[in-house]
Protein backbone atom coordinates (compact mmCIF):
# COMPACT_ATOMS: atom_id res chain seq x y z
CA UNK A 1 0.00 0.00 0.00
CA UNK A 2 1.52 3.18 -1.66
CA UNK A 3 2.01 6.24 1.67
CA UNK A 4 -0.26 9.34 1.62
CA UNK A 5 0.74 12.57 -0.28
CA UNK A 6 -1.82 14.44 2.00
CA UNK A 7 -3.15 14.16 5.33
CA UNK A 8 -7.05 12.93 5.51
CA UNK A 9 -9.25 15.63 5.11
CA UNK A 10 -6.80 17.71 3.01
CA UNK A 11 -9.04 17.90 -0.20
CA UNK A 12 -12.06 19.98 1.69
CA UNK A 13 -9.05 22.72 2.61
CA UNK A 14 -6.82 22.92 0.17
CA UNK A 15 -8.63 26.17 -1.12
CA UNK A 16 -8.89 28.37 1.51
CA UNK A 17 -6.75 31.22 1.30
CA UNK A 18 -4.75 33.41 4.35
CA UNK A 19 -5.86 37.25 4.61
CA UNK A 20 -4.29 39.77 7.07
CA UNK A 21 -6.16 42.63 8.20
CA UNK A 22 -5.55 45.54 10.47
CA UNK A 23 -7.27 45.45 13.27
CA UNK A 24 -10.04 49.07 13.01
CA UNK A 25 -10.26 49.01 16.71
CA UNK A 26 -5.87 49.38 17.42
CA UNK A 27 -3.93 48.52 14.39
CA UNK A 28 -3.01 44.79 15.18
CA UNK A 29 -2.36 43.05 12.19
CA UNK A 30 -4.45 39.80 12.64
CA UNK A 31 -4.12 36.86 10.00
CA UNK A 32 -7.88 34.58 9.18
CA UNK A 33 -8.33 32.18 6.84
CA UNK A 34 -11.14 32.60 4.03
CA UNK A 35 -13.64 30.18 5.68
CA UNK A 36 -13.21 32.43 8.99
CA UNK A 37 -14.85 35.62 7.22
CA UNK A 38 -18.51 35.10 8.64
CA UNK A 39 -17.02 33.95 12.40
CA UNK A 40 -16.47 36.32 15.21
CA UNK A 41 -13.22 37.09 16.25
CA UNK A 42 -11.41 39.37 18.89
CA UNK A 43 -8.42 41.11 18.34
CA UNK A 44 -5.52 39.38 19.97
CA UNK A 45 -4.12 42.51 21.24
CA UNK A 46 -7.06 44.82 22.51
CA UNK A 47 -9.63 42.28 22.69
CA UNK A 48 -12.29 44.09 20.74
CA UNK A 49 -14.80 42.32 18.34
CA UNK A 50 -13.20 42.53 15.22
CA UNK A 51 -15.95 43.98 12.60
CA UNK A 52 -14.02 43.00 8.93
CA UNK A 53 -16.03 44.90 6.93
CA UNK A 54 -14.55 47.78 8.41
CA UNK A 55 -11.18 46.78 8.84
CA UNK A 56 -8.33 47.33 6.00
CA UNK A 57 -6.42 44.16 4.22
CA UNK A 58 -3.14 44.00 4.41
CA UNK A 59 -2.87 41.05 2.32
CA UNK A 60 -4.75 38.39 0.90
């Protein structure tokens, strides 16, 4: 039996995508993945709700 080239599961995330944005609230550059968009997150440094829609990409 020929070894793996991927881990199990690999197929359902090998399109999502890393985007950094700058955090509106103090300027925290905080990395989410593209499935992550529509969850809530905090900003690791001033632990405000991080609203994307607001906040400025950095990179995608």
């Amino acid at each position: 039996m020929p070894t793996p080239q991927h881990c199990p599961g690999f197929e359902q995330f090998r399109d999502l995508k890393s985007i950094i944005f700058k955090c509106p609230n103090c300027g925290t550059e905080v990395e989410i993945f593209s499935d992550e968009y529509d969850k809530t997150h905090l900003c690791p440094n001033c632990k405000q709700k991080i609203e994307f829609s607001k906040a400025e990409i950095i990179k995608k």
